[in-house]
C-alpha atoms as a PDB file:
ATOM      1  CA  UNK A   1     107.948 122.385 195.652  1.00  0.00           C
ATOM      2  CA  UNK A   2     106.763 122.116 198.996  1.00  0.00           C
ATOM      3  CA  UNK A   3     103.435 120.681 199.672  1.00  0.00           C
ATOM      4  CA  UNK A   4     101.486 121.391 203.313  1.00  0.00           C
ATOM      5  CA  UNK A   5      98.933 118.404 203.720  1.00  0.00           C
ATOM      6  CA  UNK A   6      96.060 119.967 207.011  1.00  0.00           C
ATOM      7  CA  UNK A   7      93.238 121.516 207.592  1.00  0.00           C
ATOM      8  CA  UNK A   8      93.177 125.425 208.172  1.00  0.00           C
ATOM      9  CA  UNK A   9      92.215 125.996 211.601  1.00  0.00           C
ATOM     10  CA  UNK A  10      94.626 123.659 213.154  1.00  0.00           C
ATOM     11  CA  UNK A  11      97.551 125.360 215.399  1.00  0.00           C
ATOM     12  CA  UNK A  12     100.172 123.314 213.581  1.00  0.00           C
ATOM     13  CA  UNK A  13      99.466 123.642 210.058  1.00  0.00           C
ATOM     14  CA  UNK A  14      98.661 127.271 210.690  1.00  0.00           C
ATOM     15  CA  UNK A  15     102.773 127.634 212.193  1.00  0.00           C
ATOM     16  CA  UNK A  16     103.946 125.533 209.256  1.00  0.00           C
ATOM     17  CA  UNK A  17     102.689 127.684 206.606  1.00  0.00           C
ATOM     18  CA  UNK A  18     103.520 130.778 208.711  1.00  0.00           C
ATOM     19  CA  UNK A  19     107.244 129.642 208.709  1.00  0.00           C
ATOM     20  CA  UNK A  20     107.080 129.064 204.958  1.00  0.00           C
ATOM     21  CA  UNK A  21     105.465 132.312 204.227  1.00  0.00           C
ATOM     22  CA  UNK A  22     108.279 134.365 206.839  1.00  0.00           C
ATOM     23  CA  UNK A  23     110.877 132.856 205.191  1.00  0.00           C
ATOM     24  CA  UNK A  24     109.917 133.362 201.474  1.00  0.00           C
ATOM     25  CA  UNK A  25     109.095 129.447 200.478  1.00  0.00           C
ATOM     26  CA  UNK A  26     106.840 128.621 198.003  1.00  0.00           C
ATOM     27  CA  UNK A  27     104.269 126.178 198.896  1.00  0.00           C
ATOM     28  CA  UNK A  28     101.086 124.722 198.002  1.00  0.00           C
ATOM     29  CA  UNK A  29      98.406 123.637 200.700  1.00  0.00           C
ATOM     30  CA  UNK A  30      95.744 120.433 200.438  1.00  0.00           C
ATOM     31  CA  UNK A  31      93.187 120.791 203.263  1.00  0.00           C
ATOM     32  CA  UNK A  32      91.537 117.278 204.228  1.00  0.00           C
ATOM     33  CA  UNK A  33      88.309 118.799 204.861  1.00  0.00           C
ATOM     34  CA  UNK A  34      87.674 120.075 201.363  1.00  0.00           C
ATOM     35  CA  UNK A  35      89.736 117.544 199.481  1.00  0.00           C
ATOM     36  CA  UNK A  36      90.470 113.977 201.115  1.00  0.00           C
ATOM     37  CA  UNK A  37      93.929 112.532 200.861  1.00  0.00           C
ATOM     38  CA  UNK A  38      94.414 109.178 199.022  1.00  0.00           C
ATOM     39  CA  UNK A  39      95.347 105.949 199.917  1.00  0.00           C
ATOM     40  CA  UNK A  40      97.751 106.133 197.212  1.00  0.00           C
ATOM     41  CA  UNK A  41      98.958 109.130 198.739  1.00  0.00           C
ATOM     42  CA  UNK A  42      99.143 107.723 202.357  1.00  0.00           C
ATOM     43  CA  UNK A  43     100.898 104.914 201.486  1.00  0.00           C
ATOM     44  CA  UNK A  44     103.390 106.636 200.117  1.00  0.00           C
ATOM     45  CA  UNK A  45     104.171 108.973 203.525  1.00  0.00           C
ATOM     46  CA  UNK A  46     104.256 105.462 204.853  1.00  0.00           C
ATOM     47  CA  UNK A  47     107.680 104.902 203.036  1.00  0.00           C
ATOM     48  CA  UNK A  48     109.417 107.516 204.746  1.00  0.00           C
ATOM     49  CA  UNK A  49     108.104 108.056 208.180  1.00  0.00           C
ATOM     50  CA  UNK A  50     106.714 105.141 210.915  1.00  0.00           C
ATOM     51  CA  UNK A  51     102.571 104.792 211.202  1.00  0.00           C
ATOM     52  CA  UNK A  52     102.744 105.826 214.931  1.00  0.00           C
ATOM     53  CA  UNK A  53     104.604 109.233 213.118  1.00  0.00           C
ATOM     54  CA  UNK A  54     101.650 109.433 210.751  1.00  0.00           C
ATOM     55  CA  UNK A  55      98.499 108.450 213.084  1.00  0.00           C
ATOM     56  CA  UNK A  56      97.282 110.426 215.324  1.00  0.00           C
ATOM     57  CA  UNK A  57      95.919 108.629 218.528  1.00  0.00           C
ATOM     58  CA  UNK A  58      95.661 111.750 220.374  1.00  0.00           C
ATOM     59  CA  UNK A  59      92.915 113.036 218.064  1.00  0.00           C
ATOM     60  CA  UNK A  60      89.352 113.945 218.730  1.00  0.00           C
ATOM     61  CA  UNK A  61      88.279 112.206 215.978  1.00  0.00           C
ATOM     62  CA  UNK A  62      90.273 108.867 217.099  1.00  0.00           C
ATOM     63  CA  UNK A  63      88.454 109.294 220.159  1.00  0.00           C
ATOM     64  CA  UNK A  64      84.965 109.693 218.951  1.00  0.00           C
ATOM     65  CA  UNK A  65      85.402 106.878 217.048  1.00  0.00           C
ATOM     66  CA  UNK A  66      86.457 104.173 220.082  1.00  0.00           C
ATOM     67  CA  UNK A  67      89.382 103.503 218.260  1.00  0.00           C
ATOM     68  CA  UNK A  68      91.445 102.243 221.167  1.00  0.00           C
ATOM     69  CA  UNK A  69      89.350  99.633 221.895  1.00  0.00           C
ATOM     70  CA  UNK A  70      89.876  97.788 218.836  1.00  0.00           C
ATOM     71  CA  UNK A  71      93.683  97.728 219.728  1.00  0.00           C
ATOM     72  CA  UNK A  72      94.575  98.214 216.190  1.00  0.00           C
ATOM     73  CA  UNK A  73      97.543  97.048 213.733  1.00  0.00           C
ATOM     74  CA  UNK A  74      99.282  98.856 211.690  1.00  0.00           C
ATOM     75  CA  UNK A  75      97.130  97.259 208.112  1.00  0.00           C
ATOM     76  CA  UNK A  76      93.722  98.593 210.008  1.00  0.00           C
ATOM     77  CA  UNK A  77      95.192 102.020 211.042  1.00  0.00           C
ATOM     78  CA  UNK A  78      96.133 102.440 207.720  1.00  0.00           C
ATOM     79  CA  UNK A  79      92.553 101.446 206.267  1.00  0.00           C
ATOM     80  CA  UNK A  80      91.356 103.831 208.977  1.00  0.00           C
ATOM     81  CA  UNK A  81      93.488 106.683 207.481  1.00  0.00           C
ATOM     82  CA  UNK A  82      92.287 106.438 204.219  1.00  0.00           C
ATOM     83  CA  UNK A  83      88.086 106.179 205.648  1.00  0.00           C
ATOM     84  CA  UNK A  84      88.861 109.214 208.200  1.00  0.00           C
ATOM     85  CA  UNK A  85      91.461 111.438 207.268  1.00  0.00           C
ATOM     86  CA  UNK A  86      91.131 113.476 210.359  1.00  0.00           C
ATOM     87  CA  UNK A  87      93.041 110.575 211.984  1.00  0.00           C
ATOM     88  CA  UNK A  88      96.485 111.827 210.049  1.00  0.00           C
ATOM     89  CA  UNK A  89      99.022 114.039 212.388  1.00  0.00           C
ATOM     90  CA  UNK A  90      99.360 117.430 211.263  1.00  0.00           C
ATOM     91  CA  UNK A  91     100.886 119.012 209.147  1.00  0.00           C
ATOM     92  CA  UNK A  92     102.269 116.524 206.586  1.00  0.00           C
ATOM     93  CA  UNK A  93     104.920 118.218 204.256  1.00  0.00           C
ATOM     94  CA  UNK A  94     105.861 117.059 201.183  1.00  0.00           C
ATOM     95  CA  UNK A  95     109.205 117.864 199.592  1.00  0.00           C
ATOM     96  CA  UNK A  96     112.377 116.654 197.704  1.00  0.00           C
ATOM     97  CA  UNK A  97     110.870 113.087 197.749  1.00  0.00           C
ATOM     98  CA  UNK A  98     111.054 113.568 201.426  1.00  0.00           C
ATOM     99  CA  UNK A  99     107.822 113.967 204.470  1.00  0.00           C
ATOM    100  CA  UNK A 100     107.648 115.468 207.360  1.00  0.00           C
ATOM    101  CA  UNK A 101     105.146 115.292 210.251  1.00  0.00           C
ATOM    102  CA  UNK A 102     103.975 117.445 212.695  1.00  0.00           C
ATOM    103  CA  UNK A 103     105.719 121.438 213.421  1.00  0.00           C
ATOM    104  CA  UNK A 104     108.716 121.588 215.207  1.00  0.00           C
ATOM    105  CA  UNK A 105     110.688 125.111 214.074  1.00  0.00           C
ATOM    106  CA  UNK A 106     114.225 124.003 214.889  1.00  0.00           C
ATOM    107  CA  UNK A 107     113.029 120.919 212.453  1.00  0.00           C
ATOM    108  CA  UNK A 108     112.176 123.009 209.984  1.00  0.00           C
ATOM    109  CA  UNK A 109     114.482 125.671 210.333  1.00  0.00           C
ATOM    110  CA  UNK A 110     117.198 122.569 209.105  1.00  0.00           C
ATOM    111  CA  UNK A 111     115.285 121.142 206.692  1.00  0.00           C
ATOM    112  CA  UNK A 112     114.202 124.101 205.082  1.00  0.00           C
ATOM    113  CA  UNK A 113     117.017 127.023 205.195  1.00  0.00           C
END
């Protein structure tokens, strides 16, 4: 099954599960705000796509929090992940043992139909 990792109000997440729903695919949905993501969990995405894929230093919340000045590696980006999961790109989509970051509808159109 396909699993939507996001929060509801953001652009992307709300495009991903709008391509799921058009085209008839089941999937589940795990919003950060109400429910954070694990470690576990975000290690895992970590096996299949590149921490610069995953972290988003673009965010509000990475800039709120200085982040940039601590010029961090890839072990403290990944501690800050699982403090401040506002700091993961979105959507994250689980399926087939697979992830996927961020909407991009020729991506998904590939992946998915």
């Amino acid at each position: 099954m396909i699993k939507v990792y996001g929060i509801k109000n953001c652009g992307s997440v709300k495009k991903a599960l709008s391509f799921f729903k058009e085209h008839n695919l089941a999937c589940g949905f795990h919003d950060f705000k109400s429910e954070k993501v694990s470690c576990e969990t975000i290690s895992s995405w970590l096996w299949h796509v590149e921490m610069k894929t995953l972290f988003n230093a673009k965010s509000t919340t990475y800039k709120n929090l200085n982040l940039k000045e601590l010029g961090l590696d890839d072990t403290a980006k990944k501690e800050w992940l699982c403090k401040e999961n506002m700091l993961i790109k979105r959507p994250v989509v689980e399926f087939d043992n697979k992830v996927v970051v961020g909407f991009d509808e020729q991506t998904y159109k590939g992946l998915f139909l």
